[in-house]
N, C-alpha and C. Protein backbone atom coordinates (compact mmCIF):
# COMPACT_ATOMS: atom_id res chain seq x y z
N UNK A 1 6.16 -32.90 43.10
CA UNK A 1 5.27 -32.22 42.21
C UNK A 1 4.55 -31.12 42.98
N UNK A 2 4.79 -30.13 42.50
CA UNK A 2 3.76 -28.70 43.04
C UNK A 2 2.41 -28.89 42.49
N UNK A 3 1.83 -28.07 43.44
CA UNK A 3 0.15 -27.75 42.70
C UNK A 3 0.10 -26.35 43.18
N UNK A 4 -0.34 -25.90 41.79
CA UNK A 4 -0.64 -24.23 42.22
C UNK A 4 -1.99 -24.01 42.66
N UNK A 5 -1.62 -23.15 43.72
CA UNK A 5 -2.91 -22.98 44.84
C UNK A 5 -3.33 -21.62 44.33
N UNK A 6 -4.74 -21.21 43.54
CA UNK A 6 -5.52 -20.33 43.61
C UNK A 6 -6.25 -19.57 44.61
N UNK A 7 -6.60 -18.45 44.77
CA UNK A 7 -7.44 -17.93 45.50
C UNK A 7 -8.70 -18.46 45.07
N UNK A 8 -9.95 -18.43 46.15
CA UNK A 8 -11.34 -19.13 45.56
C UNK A 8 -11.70 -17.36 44.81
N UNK A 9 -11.71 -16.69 44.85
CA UNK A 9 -12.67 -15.37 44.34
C UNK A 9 -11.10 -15.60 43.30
N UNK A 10 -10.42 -15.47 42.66
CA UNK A 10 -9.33 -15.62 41.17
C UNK A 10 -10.21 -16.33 40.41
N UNK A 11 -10.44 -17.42 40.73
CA UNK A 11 -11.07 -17.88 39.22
C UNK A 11 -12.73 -17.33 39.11
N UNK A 12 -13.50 -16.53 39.85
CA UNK A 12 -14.30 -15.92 39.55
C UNK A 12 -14.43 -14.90 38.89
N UNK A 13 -13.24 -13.89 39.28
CA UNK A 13 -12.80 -12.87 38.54
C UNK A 13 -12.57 -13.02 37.09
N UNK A 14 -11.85 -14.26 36.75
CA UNK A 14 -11.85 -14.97 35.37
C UNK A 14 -12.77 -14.83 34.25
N UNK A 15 -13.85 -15.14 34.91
CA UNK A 15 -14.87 -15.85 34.58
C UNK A 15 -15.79 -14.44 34.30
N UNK A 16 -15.63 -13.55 35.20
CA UNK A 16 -16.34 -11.91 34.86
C UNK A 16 -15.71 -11.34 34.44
N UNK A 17 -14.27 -11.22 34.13
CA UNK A 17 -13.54 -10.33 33.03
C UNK A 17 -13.69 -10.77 31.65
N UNK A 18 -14.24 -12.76 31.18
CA UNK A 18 -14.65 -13.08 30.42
C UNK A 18 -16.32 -13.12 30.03
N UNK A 19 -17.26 -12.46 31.00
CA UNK A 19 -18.25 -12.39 30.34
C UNK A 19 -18.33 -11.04 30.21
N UNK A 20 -17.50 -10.17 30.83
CA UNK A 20 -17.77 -8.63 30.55
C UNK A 20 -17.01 -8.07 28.96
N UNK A 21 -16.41 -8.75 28.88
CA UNK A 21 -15.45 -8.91 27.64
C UNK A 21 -16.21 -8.96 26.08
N UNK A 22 -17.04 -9.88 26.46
CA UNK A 22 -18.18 -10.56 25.95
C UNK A 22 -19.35 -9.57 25.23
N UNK A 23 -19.82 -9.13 26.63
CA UNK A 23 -20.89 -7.94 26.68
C UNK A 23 -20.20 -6.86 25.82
N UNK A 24 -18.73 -6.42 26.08
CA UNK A 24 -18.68 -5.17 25.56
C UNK A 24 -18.61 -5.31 24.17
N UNK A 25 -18.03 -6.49 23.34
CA UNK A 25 -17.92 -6.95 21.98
C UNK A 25 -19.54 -6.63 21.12
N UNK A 26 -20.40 -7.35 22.14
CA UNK A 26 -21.86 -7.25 21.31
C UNK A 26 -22.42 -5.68 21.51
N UNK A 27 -21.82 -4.69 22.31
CA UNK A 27 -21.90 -3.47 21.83
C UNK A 27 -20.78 -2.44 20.73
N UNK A 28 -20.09 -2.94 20.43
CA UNK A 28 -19.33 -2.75 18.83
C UNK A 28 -20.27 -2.53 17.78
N UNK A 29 -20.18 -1.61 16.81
CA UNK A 29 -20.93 -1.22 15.57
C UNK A 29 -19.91 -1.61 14.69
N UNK A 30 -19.76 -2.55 14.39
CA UNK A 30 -18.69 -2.92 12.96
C UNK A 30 -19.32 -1.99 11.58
N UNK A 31 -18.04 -1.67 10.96
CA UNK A 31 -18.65 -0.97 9.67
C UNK A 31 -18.93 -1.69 8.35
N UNK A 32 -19.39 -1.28 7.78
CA UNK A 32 -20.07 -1.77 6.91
C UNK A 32 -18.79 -2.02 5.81
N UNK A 33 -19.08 -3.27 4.74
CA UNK A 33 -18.19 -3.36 3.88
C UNK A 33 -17.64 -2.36 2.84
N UNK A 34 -18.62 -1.48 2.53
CA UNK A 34 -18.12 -0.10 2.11
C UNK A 34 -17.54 1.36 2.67
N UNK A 35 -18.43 1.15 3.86
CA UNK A 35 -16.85 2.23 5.14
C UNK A 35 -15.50 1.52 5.24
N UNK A 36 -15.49 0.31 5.10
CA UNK A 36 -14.08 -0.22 5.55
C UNK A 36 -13.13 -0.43 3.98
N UNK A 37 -13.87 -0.81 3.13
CA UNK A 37 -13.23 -0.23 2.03
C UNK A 37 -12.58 1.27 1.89
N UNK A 38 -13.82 1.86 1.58
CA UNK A 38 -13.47 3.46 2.02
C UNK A 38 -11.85 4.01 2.93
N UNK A 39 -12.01 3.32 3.91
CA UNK A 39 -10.88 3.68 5.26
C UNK A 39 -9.94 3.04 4.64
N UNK A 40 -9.63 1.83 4.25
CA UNK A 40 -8.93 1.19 4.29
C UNK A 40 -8.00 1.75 2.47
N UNK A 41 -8.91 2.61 1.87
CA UNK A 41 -8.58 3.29 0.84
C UNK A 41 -7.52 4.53 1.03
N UNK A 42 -7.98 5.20 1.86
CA UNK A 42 -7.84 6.55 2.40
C UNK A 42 -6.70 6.32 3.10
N UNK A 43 -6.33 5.01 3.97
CA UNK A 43 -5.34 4.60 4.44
C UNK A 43 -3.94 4.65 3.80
N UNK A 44 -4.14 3.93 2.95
CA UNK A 44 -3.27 3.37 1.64
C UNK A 44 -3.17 5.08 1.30
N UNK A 45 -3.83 5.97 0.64
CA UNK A 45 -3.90 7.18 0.02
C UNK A 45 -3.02 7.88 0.68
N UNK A 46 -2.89 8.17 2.22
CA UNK A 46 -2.44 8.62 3.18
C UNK A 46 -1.18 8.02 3.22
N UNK A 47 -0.79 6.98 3.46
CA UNK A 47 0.71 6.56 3.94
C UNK A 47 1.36 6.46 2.34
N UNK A 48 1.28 6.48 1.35
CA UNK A 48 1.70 6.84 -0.30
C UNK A 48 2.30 8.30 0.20
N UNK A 49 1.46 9.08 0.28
CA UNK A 49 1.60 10.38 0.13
C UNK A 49 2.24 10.84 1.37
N UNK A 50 2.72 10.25 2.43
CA UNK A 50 3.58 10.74 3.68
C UNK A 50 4.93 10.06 3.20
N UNK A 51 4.61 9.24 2.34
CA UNK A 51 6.18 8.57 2.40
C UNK A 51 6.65 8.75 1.07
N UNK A 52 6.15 9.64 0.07
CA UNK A 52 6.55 10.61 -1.07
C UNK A 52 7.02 11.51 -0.31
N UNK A 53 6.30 12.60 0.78
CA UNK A 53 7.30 13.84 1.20
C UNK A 53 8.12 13.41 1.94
N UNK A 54 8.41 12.40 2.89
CA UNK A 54 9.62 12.16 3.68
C UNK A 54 10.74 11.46 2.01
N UNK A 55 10.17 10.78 1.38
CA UNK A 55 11.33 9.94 -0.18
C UNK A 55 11.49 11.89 -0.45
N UNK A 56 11.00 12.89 -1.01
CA UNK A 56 11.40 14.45 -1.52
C UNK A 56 12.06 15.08 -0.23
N UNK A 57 12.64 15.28 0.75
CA UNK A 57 12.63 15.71 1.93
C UNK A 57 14.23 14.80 2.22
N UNK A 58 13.84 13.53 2.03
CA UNK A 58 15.09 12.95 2.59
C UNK A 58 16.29 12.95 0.93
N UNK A 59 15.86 13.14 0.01
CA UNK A 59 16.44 13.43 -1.40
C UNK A 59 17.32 14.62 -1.24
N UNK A 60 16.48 15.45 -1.00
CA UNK A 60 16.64 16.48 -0.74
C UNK A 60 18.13 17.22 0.13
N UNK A 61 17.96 16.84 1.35
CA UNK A 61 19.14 16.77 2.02
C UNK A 61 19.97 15.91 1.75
N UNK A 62 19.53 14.76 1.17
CA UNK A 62 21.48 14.29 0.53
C UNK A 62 21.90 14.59 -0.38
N UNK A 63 21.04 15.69 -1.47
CA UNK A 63 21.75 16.28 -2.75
C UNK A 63 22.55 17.79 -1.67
N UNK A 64 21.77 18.32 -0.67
CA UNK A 64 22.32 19.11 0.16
C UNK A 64 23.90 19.04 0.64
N UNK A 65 23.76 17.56 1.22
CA UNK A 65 24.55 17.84 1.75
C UNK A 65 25.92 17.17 0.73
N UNK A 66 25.74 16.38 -0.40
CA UNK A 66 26.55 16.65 -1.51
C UNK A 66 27.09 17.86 -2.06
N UNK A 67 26.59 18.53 -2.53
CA UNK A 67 26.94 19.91 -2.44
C UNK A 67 27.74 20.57 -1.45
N UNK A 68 27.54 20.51 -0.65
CA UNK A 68 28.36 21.48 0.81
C UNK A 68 29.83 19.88 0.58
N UNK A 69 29.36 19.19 0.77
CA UNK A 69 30.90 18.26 1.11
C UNK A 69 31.78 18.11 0.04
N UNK A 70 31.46 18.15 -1.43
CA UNK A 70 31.65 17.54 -2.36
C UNK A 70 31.90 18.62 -3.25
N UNK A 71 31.93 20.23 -3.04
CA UNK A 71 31.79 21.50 -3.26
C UNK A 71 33.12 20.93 -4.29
């Protein structure tokens, strides 16, 4: 049976990447339930409307290239 041998300063490091972790969380400004609605609106609004011009765009070139092959 092995035992894994740590450095003594490794599990300290642990232990301050988990309270700094910590600290930086309780400086986060979470948004409010109506900004994140909002975003999460605008989101949706946004990827609809990118993936209408790539659906007109990609239509597009296969009536294209029907035409040229299919002449």
């Amino acid at each position: 049976m092995r035992r894994q041998v740590t450095a003594k300063g490794q599990e300290k490091r642990r232990f301050k990447f988990v309270g700094e972790t910590i600290s930086e969380l309780r400086k986060v400004v979470w948004p409010t339930r109506q900004e994140a609605t909002y975003l999460t609106t605008l989101v949706i609004i946004a990827t609809v409307a990118v993936a209408l011009v790539l659906y007109l765009i990609d239509f597009g070139f296969a009536e294209l290239m029907n035409v040229i092959l299919l002449r």
